[in-house]
C-alpha atoms as a PDB file:
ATOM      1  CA  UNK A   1     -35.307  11.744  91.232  1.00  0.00           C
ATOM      2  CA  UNK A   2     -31.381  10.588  91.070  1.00  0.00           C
ATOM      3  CA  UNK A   3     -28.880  10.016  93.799  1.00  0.00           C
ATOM      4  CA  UNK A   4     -25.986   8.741  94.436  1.00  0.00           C
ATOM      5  CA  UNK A   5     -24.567   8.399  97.829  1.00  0.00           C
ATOM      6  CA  UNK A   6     -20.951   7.373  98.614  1.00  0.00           C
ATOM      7  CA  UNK A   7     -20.531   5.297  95.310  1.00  0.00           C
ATOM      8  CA  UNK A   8     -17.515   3.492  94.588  1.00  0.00           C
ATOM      9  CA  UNK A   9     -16.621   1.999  91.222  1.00  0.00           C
ATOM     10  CA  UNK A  10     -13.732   0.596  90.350  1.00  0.00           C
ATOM     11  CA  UNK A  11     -11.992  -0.542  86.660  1.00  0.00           C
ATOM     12  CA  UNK A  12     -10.398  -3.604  87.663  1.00  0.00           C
ATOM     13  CA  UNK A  13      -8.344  -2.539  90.627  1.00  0.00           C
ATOM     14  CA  UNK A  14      -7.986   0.735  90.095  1.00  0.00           C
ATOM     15  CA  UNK A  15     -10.545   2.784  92.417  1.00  0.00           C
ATOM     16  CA  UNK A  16     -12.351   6.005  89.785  1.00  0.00           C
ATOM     17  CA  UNK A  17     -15.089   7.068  92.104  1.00  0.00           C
ATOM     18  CA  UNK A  18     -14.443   7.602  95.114  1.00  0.00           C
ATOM     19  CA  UNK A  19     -17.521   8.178  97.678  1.00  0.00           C
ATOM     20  CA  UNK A  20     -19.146  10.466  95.023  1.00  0.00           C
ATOM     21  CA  UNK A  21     -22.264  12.053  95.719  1.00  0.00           C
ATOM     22  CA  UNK A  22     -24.616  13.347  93.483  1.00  0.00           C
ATOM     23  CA  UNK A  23     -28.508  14.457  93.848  1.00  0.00           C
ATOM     24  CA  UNK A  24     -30.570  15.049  90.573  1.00  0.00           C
ATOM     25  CA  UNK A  25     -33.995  16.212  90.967  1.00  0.00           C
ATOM     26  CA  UNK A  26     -36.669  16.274  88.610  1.00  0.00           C
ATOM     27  CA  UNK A  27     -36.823  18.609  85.372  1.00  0.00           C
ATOM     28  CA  UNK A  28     -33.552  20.064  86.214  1.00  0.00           C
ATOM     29  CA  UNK A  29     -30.567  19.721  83.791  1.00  0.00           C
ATOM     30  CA  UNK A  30     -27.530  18.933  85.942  1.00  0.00           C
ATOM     31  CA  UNK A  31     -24.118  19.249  84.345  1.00  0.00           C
ATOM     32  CA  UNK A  32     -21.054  17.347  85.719  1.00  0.00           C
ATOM     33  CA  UNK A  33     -17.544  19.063  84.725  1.00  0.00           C
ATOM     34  CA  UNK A  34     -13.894  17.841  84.795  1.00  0.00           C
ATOM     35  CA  UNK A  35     -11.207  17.124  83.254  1.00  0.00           C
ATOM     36  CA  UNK A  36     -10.403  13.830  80.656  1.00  0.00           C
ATOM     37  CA  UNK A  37     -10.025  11.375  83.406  1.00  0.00           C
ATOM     38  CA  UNK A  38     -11.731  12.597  86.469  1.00  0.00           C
ATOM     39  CA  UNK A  39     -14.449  10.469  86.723  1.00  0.00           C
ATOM     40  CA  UNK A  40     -17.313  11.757  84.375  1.00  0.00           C
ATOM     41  CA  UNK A  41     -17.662   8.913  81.955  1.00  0.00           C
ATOM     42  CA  UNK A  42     -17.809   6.141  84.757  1.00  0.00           C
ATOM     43  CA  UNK A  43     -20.433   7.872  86.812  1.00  0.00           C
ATOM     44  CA  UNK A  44     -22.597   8.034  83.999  1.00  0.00           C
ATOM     45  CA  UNK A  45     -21.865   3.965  83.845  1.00  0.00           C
ATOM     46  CA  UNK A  46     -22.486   3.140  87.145  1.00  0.00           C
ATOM     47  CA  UNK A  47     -25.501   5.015  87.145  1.00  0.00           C
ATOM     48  CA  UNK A  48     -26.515   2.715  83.862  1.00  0.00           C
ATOM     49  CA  UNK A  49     -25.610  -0.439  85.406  1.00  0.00           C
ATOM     50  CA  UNK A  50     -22.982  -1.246  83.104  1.00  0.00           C
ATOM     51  CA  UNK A  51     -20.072  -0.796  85.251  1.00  0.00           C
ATOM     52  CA  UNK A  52     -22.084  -1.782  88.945  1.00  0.00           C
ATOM     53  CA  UNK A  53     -20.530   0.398  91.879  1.00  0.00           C
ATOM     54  CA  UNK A  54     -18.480  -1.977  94.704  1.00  0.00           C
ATOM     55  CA  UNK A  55     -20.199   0.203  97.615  1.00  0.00           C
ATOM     56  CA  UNK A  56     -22.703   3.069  97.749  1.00  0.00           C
ATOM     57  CA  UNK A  57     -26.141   3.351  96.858  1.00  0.00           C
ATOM     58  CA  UNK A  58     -27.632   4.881  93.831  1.00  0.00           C
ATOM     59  CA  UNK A  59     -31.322   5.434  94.218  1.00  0.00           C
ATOM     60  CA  UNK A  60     -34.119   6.154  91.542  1.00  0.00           C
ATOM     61  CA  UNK A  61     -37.452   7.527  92.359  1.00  0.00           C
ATOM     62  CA  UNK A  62     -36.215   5.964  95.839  1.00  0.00           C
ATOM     63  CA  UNK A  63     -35.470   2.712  94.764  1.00  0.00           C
ATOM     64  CA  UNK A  64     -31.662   1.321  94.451  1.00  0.00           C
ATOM     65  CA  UNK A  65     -30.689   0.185  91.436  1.00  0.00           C
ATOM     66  CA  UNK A  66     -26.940  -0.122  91.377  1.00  0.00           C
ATOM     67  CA  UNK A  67     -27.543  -4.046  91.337  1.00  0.00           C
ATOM     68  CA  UNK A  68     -29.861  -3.585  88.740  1.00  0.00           C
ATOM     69  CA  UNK A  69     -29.087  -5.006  85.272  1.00  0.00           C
ATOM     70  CA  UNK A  70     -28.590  -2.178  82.261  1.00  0.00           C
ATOM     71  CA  UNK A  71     -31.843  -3.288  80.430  1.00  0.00           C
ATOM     72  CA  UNK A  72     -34.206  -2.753  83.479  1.00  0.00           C
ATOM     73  CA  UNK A  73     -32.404   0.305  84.275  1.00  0.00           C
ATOM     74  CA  UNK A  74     -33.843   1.642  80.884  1.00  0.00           C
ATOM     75  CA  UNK A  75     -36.926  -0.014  81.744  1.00  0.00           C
ATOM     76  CA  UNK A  76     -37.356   2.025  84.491  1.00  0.00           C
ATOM     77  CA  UNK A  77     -36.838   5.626  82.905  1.00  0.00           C
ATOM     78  CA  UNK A  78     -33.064   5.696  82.466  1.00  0.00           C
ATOM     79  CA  UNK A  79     -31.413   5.932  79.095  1.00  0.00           C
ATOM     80  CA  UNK A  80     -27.517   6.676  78.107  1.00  0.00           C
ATOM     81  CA  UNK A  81     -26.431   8.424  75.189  1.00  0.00           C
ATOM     82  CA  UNK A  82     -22.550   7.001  75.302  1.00  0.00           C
ATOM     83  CA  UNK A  83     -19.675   9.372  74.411  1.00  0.00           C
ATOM     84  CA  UNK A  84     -18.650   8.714  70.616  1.00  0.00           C
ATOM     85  CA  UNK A  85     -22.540   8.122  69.673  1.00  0.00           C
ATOM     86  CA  UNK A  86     -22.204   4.122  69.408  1.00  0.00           C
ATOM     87  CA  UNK A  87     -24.991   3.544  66.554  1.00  0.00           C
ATOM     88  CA  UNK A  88     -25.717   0.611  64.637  1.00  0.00           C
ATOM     89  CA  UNK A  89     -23.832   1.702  61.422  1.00  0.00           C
ATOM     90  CA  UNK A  90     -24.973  -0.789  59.643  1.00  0.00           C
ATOM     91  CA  UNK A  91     -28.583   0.001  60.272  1.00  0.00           C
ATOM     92  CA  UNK A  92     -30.964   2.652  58.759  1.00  0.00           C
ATOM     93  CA  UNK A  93     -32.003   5.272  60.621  1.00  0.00           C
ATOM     94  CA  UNK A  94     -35.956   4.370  61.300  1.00  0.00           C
ATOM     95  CA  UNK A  95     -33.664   0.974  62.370  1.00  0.00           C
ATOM     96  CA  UNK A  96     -31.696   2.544  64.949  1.00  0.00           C
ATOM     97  CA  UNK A  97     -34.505   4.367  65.773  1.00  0.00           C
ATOM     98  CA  UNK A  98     -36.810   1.116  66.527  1.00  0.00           C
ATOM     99  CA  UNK A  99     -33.949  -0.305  68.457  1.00  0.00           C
ATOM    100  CA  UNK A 100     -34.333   2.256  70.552  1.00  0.00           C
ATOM    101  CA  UNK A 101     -37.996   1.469  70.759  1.00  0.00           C
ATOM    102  CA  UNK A 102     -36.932  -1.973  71.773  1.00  0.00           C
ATOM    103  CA  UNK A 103     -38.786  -2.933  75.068  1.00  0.00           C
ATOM    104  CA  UNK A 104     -41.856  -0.775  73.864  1.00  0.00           C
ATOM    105  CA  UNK A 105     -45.094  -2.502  72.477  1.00  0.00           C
ATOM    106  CA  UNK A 106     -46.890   0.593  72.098  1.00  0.00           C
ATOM    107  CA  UNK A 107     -46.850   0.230  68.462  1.00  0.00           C
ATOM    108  CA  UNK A 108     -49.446   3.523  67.890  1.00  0.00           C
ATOM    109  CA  UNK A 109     -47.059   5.894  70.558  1.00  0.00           C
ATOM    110  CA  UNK A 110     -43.765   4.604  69.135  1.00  0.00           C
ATOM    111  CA  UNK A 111     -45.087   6.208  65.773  1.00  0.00           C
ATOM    112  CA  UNK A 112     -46.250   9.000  67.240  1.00  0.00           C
ATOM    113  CA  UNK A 113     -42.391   9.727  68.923  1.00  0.00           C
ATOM    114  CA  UNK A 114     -41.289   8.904  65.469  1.00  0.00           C
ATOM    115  CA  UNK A 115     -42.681  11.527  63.720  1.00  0.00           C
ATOM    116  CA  UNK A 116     -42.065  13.835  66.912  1.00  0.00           C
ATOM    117  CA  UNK A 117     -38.334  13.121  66.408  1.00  0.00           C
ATOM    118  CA  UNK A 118     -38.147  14.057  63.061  1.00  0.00           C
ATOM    119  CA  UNK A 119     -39.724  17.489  63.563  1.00  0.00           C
ATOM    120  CA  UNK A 120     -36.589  17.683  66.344  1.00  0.00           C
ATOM    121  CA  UNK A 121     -34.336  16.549  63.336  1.00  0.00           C
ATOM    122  CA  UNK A 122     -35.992  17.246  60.393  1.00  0.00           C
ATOM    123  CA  UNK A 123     -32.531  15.876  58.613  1.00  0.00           C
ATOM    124  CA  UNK A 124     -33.212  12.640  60.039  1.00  0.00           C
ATOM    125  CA  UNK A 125     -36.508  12.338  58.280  1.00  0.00           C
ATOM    126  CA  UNK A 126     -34.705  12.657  55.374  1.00  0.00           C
ATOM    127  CA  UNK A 127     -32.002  10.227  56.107  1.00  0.00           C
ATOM    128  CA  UNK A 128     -34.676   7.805  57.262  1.00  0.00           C
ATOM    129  CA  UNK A 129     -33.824   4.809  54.846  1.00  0.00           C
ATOM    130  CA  UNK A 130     -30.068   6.027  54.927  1.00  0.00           C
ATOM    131  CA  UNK A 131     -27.501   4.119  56.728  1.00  0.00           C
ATOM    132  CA  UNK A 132     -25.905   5.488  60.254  1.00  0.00           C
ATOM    133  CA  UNK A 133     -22.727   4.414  59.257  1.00  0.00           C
ATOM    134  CA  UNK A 134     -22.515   6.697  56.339  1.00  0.00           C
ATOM    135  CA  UNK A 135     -24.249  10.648  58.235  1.00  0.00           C
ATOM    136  CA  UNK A 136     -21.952  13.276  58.990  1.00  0.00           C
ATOM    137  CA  UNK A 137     -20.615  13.116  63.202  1.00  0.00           C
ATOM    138  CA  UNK A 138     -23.449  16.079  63.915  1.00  0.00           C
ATOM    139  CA  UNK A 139     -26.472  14.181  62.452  1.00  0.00           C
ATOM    140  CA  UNK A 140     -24.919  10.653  64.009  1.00  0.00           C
ATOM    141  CA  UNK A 141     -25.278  12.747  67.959  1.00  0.00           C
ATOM    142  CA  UNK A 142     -28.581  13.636  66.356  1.00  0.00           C
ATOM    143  CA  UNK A 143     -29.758   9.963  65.929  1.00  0.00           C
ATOM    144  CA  UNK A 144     -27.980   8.767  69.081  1.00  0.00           C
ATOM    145  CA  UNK A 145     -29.914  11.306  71.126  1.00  0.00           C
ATOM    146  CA  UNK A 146     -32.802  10.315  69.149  1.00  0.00           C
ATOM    147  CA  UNK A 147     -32.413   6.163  69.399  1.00  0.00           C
ATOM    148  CA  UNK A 148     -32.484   7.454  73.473  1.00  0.00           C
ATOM    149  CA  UNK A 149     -35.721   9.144  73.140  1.00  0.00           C
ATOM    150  CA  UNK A 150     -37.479   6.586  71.721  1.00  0.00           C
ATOM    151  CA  UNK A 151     -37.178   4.849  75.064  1.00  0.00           C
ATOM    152  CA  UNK A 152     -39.259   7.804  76.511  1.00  0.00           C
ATOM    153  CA  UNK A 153     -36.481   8.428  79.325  1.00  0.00           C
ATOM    154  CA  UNK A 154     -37.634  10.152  81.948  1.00  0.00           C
ATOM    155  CA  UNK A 155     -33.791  10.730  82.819  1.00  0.00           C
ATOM    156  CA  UNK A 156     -31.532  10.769  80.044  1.00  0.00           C
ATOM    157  CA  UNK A 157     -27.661  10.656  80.629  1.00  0.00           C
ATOM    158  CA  UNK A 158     -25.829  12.479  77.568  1.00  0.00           C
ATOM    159  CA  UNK A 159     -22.028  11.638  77.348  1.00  0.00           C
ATOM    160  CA  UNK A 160     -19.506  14.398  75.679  1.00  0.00           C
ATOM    161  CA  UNK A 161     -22.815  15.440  72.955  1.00  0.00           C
ATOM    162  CA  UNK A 162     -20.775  17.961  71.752  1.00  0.00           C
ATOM    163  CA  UNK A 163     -17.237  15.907  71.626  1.00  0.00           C
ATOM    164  CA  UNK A 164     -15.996  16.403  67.632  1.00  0.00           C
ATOM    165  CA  UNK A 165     -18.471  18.693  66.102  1.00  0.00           C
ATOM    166  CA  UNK A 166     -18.053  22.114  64.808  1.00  0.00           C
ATOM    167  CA  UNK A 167     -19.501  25.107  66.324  1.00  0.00           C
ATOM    168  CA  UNK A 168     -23.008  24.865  63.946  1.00  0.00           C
ATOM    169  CA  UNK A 169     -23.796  21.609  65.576  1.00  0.00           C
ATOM    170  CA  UNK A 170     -22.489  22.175  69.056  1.00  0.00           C
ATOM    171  CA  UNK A 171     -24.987  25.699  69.618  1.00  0.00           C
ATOM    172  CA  UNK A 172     -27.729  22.786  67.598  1.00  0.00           C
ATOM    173  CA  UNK A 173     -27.272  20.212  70.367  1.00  0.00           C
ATOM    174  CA  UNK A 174     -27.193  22.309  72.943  1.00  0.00           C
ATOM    175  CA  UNK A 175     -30.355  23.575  71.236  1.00  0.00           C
ATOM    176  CA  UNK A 176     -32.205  20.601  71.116  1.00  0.00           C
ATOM    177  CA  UNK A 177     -30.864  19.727  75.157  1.00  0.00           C
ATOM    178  CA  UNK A 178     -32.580  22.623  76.334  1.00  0.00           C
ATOM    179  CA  UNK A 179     -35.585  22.136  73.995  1.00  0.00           C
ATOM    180  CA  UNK A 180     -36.115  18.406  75.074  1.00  0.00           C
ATOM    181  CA  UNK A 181     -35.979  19.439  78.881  1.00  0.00           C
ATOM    182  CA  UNK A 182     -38.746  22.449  78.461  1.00  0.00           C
ATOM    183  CA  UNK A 183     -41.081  20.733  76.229  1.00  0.00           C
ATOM    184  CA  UNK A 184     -41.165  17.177  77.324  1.00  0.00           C
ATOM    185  CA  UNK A 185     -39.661  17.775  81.318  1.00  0.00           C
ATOM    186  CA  UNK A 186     -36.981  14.935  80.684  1.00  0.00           C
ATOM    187  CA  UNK A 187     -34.997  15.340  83.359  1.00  0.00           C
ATOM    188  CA  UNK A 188     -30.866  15.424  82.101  1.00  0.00           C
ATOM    189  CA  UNK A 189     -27.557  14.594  83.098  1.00  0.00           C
ATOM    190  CA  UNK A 190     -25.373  16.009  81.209  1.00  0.00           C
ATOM    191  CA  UNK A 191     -21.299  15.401  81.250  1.00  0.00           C
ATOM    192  CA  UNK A 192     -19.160  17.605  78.739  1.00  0.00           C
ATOM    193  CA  UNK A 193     -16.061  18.874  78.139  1.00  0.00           C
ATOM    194  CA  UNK A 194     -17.312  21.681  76.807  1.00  0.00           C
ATOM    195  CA  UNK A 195     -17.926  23.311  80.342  1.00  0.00           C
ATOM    196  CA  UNK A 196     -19.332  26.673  78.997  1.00  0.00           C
ATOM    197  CA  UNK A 197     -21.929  25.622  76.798  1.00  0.00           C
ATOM    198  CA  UNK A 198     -22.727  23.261  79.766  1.00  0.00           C
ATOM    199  CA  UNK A 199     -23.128  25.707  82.079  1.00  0.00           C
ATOM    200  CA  UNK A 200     -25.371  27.548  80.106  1.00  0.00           C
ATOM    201  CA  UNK A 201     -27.674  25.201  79.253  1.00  0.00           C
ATOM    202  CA  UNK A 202     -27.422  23.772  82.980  1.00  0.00           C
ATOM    203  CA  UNK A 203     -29.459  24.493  86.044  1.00  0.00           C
ATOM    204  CA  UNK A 204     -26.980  23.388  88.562  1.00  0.00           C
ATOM    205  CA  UNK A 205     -23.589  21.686  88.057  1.00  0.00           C
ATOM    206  CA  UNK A 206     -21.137  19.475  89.999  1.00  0.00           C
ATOM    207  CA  UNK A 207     -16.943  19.655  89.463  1.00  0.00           C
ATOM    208  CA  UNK A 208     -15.161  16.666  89.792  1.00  0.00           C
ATOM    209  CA  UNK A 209     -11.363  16.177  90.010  1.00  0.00           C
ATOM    210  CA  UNK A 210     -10.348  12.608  90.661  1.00  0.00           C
ATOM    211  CA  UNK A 211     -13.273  10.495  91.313  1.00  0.00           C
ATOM    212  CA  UNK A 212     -14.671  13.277  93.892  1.00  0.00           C
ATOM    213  CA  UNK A 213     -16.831  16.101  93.806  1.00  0.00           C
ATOM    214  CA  UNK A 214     -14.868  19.320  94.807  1.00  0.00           C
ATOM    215  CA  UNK A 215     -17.301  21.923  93.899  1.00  0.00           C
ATOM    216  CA  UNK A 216     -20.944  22.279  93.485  1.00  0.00           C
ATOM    217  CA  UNK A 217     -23.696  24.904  92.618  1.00  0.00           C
ATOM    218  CA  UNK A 218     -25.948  26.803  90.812  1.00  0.00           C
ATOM    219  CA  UNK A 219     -24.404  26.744  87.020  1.00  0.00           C
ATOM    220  CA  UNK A 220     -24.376  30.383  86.614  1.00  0.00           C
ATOM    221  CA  UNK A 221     -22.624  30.409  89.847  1.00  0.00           C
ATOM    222  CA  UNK A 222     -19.862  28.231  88.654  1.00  0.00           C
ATOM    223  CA  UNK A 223     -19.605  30.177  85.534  1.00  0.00           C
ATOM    224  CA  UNK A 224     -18.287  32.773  87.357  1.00  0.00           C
ATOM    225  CA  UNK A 225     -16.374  30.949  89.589  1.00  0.00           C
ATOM    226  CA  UNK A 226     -13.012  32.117  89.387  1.00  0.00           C
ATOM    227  CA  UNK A 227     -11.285  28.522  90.067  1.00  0.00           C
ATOM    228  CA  UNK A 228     -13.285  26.507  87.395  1.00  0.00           C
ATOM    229  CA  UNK A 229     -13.034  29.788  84.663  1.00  0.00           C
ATOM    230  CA  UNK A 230      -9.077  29.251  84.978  1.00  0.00           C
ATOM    231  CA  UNK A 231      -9.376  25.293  84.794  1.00  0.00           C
ATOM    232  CA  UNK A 232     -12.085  24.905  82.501  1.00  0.00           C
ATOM    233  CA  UNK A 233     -13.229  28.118  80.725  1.00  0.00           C
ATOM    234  CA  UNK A 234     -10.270  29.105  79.596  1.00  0.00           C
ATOM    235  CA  UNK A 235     -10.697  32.416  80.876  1.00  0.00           C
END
């Protein structure tokens, strides 16, 4: 479904991916693992279109897009859930949620997600009229996710879901991750810190150190990897 062959992005003149290369195929969730600064973040941007790689290719059902502007990208399938969440605080949460909705004109299947959203997040339902600005940080990851889904992704890129949350929410996300990728076969990229709960949520995963990919494989593989359970296990 996804790859990414040789991409280079840079931040100004500083070089942060460095002929990365990445394959994603469909229904799988694919986990990329580093540490603050290797990469992770950016890749999930380039792939987005908001930070355009200087060289590579990054190919979507076969197609390129990495001259392709952010709003076709989710057009095409493709929708971001940024680190830090990024809602409209000022907006309700059936708001954020129909700005999520935005290029849809299926007024009867928008509904329909709606309502299939808030039996994911039955809190939300109650929070409907309630401003984002004003939920706790777990049910604000709840509505970003959810403000992604109502694009009807068929990739969605989640950024550091679990970044700030206690332990409840974390196993919750994760929860819901694994749910969304059984039940509706949206294929996921997921980037975390939290490398174990990543790995076991995750059919495959990717290491990255510096703008490269130094290790790959099957996620329960690199579980038990001894390099990444010293680096990023804790173990």
């Amino acid at each position: 479904m996804l790859r990414l062959h040789n991409v280079q992005t840079f931040h100004g003149n500083v070089q942060v991916l460095k002929d990365l290369s990445i394959e994603v195929s469909e229904g799988e969730i694919i986990t990329l693992i580093g540490a603050n600064g290797a990469g992770k973040t950016t890749t999930l941007m380039s792939i987005s279109g908001i930070v355009p790689p200087r060289a590579g290719e990054i190919l979507f059902d076969g197609k390129p897009i990495q001259n392709v502007s952010p709003d076709d990208i989710v057009a095409s399938g493709i929708s971001l859930v940024p680190e830090g969440r990024r809602i409209f605080p000022r907006l309700t949460v059936m708001e954020n949620l129909d700005m999520g909705a935005f290029l849809r004109r299926d007024n009867a299947e928008i509904k329909k997600d709606v309502n299939h959203i808030f039996e994911l997040f039955p809190i939300l339902a109650e929070r409907r009229h309630q401003q984002g600005g004003t939920l706790s940080g777990g049910e604000q990851q709840m509505l970003a996710i959810s403000r992604a889904l109502m694009a009807r992704p068929r990739l969605l890129l989640l950024d550091e879901p679990s970044l700030g949350l206690g332990p409840i929410f974390v196993k919750l996300i994760f929860d819901i991750i694994r749910k969304i990728n059984t039940e509706s076969r949206t294929t996921i990229f997921l980037v975390e810190q939290n490398a174990h709960m990543a790995l076991k949520v995750a059919h495959r995963g990717y290491v990255m150190e510096n703008g490269r990919i130094t290790l790959e494989g099957s996620a329960d593989t690199l579980l038990h990897n001894e390099d990444v359970k010293k680096a990023y296990l804790g173990i």
